[in-house]
C-alpha atoms as a PDB file:
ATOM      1  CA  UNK A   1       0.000   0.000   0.000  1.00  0.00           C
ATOM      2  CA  UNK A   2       1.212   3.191  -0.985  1.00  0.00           C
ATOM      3  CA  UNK A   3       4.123   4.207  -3.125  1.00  0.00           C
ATOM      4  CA  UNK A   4       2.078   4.237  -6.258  1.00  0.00           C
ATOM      5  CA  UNK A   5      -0.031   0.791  -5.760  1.00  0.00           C
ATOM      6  CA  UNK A   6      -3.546   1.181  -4.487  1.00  0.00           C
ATOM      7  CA  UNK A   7      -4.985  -1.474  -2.057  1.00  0.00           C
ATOM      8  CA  UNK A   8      -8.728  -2.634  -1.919  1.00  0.00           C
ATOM      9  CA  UNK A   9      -9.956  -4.144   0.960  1.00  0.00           C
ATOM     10  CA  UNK A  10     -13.654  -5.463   0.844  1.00  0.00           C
ATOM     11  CA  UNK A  11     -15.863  -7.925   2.333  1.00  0.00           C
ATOM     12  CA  UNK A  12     -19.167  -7.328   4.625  1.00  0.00           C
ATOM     13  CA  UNK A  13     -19.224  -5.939   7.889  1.00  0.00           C
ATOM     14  CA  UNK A  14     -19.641  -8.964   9.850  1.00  0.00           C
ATOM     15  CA  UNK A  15     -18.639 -12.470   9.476  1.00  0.00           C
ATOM     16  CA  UNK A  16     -22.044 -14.627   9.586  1.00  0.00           C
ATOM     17  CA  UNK A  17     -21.289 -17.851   8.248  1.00  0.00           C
ATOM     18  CA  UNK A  18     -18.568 -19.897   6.139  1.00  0.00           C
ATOM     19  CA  UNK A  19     -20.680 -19.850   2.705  1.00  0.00           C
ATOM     20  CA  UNK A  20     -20.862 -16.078   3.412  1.00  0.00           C
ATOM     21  CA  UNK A  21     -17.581 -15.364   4.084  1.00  0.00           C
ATOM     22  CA  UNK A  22     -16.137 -17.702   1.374  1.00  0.00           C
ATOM     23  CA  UNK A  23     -18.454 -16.675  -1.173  1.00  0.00           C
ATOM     24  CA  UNK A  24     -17.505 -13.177  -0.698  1.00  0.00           C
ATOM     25  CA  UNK A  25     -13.989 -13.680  -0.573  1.00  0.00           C
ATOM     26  CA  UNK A  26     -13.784 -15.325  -3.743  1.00  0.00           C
ATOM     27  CA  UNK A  27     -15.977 -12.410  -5.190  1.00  0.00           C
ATOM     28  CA  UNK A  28     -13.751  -9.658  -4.144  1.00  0.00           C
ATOM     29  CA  UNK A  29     -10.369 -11.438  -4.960  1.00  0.00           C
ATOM     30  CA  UNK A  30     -11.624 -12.208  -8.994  1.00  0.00           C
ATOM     31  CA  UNK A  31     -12.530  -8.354  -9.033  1.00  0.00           C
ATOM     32  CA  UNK A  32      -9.345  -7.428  -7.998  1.00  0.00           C
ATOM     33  CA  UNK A  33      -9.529  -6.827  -3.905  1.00  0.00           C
ATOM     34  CA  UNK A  34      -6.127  -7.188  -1.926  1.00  0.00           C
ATOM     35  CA  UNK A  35      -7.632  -7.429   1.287  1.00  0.00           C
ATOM     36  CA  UNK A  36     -10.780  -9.054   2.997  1.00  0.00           C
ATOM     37  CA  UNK A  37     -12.376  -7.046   5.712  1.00  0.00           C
ATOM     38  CA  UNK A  38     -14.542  -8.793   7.798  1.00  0.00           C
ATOM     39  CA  UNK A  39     -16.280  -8.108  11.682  1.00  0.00           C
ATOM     40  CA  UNK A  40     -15.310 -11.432  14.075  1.00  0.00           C
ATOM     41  CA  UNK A  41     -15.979  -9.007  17.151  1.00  0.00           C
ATOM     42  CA  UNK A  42     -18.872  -6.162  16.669  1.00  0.00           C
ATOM     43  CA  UNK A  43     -19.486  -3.089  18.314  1.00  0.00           C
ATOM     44  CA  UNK A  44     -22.856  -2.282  17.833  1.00  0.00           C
ATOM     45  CA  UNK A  45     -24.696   0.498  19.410  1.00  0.00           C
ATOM     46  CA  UNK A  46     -27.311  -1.316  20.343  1.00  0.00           C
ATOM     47  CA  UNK A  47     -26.371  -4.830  22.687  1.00  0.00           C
ATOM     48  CA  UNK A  48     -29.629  -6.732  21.299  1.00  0.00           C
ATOM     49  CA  UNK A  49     -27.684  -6.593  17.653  1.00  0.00           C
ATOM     50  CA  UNK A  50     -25.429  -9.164  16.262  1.00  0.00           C
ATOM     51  CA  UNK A  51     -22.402  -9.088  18.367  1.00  0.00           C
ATOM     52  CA  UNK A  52     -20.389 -11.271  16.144  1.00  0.00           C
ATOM     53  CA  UNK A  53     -18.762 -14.784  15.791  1.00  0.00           C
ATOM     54  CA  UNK A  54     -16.208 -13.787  17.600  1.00  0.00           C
ATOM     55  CA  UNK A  55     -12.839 -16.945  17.405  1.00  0.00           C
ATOM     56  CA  UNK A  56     -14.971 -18.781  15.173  1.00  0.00           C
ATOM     57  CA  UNK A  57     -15.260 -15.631  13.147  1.00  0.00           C
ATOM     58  CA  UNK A  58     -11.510 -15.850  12.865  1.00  0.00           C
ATOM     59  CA  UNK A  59     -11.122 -18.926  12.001  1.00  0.00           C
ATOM     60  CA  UNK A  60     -13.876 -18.581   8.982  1.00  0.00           C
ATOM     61  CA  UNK A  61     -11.470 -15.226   7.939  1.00  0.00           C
ATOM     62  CA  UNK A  62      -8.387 -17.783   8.628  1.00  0.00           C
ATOM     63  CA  UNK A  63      -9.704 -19.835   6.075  1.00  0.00           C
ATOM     64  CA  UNK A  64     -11.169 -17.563   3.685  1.00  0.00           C
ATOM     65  CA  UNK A  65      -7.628 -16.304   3.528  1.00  0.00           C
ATOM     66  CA  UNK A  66      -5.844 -19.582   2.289  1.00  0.00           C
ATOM     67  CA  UNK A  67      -8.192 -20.210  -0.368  1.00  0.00           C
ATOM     68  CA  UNK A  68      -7.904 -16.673  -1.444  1.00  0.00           C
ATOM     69  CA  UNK A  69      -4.828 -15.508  -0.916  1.00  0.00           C
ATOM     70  CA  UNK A  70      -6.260 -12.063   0.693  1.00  0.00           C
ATOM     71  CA  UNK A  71      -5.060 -10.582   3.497  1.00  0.00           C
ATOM     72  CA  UNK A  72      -7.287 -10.591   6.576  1.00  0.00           C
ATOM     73  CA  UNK A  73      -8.466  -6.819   7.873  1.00  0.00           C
ATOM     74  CA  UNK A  74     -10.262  -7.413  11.046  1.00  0.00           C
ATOM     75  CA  UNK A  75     -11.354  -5.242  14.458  1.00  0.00           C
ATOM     76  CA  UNK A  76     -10.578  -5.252  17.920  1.00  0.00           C
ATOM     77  CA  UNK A  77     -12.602  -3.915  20.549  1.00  0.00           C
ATOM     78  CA  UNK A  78     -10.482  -4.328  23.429  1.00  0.00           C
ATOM     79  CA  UNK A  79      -6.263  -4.835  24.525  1.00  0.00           C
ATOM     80  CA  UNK A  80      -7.671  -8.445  26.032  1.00  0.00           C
ATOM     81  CA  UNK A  81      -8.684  -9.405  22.187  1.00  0.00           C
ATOM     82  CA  UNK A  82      -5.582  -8.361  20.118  1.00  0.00           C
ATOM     83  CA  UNK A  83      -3.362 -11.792  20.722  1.00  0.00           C
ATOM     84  CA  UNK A  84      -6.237 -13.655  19.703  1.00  0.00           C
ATOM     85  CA  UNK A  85      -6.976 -12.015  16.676  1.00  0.00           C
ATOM     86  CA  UNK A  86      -3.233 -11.675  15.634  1.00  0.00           C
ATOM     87  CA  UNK A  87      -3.095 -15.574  15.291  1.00  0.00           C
ATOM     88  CA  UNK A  88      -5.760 -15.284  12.559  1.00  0.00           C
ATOM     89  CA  UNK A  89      -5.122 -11.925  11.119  1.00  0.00           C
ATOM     90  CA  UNK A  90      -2.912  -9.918   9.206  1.00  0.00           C
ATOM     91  CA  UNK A  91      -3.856  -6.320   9.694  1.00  0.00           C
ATOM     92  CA  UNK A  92      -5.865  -5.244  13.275  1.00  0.00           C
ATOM     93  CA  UNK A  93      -8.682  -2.742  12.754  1.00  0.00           C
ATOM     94  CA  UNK A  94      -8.828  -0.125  15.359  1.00  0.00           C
ATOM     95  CA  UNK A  95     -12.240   1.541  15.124  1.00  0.00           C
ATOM     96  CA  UNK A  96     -13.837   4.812  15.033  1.00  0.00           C
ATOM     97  CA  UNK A  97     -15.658   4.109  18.602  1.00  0.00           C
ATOM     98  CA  UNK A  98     -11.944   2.883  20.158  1.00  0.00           C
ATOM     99  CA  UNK A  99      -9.828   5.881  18.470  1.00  0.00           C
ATOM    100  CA  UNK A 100      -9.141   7.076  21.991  1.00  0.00           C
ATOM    101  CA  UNK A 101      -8.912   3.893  23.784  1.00  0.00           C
ATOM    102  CA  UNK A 102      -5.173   4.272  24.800  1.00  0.00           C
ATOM    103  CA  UNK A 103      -4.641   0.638  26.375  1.00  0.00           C
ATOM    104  CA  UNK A 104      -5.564  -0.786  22.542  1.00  0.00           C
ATOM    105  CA  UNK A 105      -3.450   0.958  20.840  1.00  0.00           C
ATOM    106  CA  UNK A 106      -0.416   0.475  23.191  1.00  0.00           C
ATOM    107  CA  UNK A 107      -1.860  -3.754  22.817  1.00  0.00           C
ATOM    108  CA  UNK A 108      -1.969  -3.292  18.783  1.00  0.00           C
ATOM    109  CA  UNK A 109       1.215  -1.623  18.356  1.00  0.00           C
ATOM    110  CA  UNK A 110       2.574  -3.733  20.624  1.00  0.00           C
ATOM    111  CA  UNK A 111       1.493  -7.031  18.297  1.00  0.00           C
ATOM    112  CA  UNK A 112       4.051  -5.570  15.506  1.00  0.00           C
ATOM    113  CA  UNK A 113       1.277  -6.292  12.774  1.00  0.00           C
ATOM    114  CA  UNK A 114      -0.170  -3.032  10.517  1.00  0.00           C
ATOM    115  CA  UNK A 115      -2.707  -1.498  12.302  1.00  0.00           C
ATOM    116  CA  UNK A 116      -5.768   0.289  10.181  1.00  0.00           C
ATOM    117  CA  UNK A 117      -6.656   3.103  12.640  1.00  0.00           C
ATOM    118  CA  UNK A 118      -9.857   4.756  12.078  1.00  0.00           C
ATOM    119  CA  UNK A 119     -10.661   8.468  12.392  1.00  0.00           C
ATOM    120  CA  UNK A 120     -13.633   9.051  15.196  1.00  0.00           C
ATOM    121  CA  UNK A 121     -16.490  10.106  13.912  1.00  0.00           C
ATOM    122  CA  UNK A 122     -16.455  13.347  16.858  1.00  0.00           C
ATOM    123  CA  UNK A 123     -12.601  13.528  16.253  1.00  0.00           C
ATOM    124  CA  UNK A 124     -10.197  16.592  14.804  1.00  0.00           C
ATOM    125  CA  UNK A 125      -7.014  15.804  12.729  1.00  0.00           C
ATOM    126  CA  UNK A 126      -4.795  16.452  15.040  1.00  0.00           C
ATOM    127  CA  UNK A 127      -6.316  13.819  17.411  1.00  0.00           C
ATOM    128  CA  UNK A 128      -6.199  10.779  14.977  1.00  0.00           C
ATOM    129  CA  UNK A 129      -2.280  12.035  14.339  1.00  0.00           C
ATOM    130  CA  UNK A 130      -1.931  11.623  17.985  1.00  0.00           C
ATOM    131  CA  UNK A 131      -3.838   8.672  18.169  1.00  0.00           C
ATOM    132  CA  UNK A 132      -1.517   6.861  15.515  1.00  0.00           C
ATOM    133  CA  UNK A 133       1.331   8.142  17.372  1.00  0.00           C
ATOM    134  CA  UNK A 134       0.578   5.959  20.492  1.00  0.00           C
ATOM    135  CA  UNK A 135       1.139   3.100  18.535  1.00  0.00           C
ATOM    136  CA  UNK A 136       4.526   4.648  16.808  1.00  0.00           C
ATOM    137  CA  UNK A 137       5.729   4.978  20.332  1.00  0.00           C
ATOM    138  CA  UNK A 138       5.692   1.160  20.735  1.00  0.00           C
ATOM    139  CA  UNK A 139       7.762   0.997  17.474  1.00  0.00           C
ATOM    140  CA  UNK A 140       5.231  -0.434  15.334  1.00  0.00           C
ATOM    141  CA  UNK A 141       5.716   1.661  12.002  1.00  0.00           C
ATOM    142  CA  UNK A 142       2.944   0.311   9.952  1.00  0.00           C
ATOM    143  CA  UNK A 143       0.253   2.098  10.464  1.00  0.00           C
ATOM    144  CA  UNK A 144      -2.752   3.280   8.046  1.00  0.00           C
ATOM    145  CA  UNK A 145      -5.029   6.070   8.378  1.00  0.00           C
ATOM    146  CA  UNK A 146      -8.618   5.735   7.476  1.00  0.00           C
ATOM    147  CA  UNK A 147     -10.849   8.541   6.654  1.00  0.00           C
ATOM    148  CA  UNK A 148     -14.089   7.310   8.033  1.00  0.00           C
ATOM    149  CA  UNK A 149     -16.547  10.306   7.888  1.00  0.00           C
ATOM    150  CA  UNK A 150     -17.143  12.440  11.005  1.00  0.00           C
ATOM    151  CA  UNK A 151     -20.845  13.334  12.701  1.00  0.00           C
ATOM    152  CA  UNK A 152     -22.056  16.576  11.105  1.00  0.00           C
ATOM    153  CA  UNK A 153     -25.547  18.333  11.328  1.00  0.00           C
ATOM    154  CA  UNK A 154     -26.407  17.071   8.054  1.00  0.00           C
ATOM    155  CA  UNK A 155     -28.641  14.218   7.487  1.00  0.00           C
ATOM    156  CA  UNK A 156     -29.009  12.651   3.939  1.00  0.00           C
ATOM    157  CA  UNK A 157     -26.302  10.549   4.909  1.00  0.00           C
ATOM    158  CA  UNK A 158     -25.271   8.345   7.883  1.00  0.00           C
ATOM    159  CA  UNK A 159     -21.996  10.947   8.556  1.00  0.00           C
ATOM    160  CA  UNK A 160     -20.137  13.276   6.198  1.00  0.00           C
ATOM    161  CA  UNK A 161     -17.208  12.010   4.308  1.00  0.00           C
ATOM    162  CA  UNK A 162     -14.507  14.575   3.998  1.00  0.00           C
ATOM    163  CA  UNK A 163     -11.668  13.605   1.283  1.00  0.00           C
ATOM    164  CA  UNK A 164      -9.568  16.615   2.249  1.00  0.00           C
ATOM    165  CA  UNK A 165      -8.328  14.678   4.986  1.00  0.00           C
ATOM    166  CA  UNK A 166      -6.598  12.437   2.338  1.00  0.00           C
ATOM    167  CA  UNK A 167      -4.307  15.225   1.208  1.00  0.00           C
ATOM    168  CA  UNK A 168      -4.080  17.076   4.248  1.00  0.00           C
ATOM    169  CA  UNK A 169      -3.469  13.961   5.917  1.00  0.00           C
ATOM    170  CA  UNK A 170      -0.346  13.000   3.208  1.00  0.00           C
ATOM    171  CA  UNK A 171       1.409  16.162   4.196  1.00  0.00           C
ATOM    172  CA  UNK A 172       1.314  16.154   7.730  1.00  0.00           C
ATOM    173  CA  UNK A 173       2.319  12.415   8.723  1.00  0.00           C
ATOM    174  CA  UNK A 174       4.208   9.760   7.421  1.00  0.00           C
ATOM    175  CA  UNK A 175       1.459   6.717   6.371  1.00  0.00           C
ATOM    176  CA  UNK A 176      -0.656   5.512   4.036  1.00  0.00           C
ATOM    177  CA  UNK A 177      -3.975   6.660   4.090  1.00  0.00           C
ATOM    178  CA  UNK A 178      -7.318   5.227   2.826  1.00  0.00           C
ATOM    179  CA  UNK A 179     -10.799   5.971   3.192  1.00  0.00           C
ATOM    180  CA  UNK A 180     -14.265   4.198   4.070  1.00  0.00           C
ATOM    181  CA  UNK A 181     -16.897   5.211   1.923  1.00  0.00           C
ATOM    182  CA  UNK A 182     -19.877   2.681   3.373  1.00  0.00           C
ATOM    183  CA  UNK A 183     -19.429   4.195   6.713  1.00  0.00           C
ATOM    184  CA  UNK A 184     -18.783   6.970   5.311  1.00  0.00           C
ATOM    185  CA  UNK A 185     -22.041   7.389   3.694  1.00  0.00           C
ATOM    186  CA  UNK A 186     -24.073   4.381   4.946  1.00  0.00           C
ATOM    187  CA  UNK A 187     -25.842   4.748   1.520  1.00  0.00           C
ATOM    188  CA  UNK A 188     -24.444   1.847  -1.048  1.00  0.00           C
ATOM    189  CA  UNK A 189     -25.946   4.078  -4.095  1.00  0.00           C
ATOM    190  CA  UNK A 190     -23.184   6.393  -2.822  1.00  0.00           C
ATOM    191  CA  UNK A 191     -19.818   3.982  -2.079  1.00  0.00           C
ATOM    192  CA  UNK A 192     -18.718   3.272  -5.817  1.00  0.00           C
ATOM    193  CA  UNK A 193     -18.951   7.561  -6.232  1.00  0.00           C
ATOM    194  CA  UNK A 194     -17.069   8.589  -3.016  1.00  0.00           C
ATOM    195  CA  UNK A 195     -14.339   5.496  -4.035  1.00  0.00           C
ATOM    196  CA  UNK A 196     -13.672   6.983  -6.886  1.00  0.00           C
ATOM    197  CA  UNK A 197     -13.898  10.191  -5.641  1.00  0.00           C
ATOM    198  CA  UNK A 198     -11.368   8.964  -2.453  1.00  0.00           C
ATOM    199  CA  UNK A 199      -9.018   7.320  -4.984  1.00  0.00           C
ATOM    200  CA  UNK A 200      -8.341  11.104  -7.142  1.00  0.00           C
ATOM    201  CA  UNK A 201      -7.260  12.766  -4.537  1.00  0.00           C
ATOM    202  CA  UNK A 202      -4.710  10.715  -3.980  1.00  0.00           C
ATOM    203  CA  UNK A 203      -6.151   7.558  -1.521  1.00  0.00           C
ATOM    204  CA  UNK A 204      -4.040   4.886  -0.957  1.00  0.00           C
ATOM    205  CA  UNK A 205      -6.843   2.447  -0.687  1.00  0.00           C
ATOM    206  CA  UNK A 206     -10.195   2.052   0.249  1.00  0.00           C
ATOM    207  CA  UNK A 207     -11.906   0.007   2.716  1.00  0.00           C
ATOM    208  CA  UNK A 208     -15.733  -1.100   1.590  1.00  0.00           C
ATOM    209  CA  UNK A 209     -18.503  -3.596   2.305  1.00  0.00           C
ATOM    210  CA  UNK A 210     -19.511  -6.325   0.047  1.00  0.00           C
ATOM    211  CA  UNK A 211     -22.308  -8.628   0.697  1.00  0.00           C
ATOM    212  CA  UNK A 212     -24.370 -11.376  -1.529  1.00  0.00           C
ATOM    213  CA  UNK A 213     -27.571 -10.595   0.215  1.00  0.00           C
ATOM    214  CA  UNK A 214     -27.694  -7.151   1.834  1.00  0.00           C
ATOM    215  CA  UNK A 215     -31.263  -7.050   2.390  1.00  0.00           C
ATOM    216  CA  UNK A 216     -30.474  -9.839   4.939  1.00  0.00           C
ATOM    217  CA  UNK A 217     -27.089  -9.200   6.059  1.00  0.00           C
ATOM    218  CA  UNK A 218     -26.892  -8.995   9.970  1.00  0.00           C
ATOM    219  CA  UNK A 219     -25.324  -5.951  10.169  1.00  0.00           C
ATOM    220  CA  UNK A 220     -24.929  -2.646   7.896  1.00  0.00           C
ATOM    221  CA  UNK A 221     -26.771  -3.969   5.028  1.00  0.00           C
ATOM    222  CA  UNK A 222     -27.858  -0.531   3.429  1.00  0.00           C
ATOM    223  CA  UNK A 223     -24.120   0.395   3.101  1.00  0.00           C
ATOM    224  CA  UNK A 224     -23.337  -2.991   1.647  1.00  0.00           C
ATOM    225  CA  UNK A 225     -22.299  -3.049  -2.291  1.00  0.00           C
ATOM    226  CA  UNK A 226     -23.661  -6.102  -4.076  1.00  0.00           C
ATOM    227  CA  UNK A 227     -20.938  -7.924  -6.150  1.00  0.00           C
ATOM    228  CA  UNK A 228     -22.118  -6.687  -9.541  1.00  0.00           C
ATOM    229  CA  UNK A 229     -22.142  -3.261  -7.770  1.00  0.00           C
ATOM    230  CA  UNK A 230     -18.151  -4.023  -6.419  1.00  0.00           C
ATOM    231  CA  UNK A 231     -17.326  -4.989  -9.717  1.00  0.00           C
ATOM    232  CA  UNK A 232     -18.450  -1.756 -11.529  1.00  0.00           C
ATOM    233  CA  UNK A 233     -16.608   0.223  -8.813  1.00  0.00           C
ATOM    234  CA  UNK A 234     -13.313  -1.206  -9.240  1.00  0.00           C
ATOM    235  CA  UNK A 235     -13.709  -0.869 -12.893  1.00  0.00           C
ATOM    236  CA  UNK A 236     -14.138   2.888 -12.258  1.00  0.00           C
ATOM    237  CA  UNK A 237     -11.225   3.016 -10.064  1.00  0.00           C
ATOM    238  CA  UNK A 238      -8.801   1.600 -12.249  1.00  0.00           C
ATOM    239  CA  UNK A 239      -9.497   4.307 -14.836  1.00  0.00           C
ATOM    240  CA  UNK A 240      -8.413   6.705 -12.075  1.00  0.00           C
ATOM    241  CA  UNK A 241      -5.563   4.763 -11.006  1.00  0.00           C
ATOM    242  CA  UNK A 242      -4.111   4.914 -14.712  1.00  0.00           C
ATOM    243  CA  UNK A 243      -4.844   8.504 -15.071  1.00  0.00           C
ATOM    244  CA  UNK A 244      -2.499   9.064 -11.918  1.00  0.00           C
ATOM    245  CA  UNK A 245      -0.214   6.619 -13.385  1.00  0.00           C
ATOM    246  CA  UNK A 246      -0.605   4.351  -9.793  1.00  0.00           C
ATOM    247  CA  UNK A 247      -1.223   0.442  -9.816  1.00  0.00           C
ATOM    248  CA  UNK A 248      -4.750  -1.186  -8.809  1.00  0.00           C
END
């Protein structure tokens, strides 16, 4: 990631089954994903939702990994869940609600894997710089930035993305930087346009949701991109990865 080659990570918000997870994986690899994203552990505002599969949730990513080949992009909630999840995965997801959570990002930086931290939706530039510096001070050096969208008074969608960050963001720290345009929007009709939009000025990835069946999916399914809808997007994108001469 970075350095002229733009990752895509994909795959639905939570991990629900192994047909699910498998399907998708094999989906998002054939249109060209790096990276499979998927929720083992959920934080959900409400506690009656779908909390998540939790180790067997890893395990399904685990194996959704050797068939594919992608590399596994998953959360964690808490410093007592990073070991676990570092057996199975191969990025850890710090996100938007755990920002600030100090103790986790000492425990991720501490598990020398990349760590994708998210912006807070409530937080200001300089506090996700901070935040990615307590994991620098542990010596982990692989971190990414994600732009994530941040709480605004507007309301047509589910928070306001802001792709300044992405340049802003490129000349005032050292990492990669990629943005989430399902949270980001929470509208799928909108992903595929604030991808493309993320990718020209100057993204280093992007970070979406893909499910098979996002009327049903237990989590996030209005955000969710159908495959045929993933598939037109990373056509798109690869137009404006050649026209800034970068590899997709």
């Amino acid at each position: 990631m970075g350095n002229g080659c733009i990752s895509v990570i994909a795959g639905p918000c939570s991990v629900e089954s192994r047909p699910q997870i498998l399907d998708i994986a094999y989906l998002v690899k054939e249109a060209g994903a790096t990276g499979l994203r998927g929720g083992a552990f959920k934080p959900r505002t409400s506690p009656y939702s779908f909390q998540g599969l939790k180790e067997k949730g890893l395990e399904l990513l685990a194996e959704a990994r050797a068939a594919t080949g992608l590399a596994v992009v998953t959360e964690v909630m808490a410093p007592g869940q990073v070991a676990l999840a570092a057996r199975y995965a191969d990025v850890l997801q710090v996100g938007a609600r755990s920002m600030h959570n100090y103790p986790l990002l000492e425990a991720v930086g501490e598990s020398n894997l990349p760590v994708l931290l998210k912006r807070s939706f409530f937080a200001t530039m300089d506090e996700l710089r901070l935040a990615a510096e307590h994991i620098h001070k542990t010596g982990n050096t692989r971190i990414i930035l994600c732009e994530r969208g941040i709480r605004t008074f507007e309301n047509h969608t589910r928070f306001t993305l802001p792709l300044a960050s992405v340049p802003y963001l490129h000349q005032t720290t050292p990492w990669p930087v990629v943005v989430d345009p399902s949270h980001g929007t929470g509208k799928a009709n909108l992903v595929a346009p604030m991808a493309v939009g993320a990718l020209a000025v100057g993204a280093d990835g992007i970070i979406v949701e893909v499910h098979t069946d996002p009327d049903h999916a237990l989590s996030d399914g209005n955000q969710a991109l159908t495959p045929a809808a993933f598939v037109q997007m990373m056509v798109d994108c690869r137009k404006i990865a050649v026209a800034l001469g970068k590899q997709l």
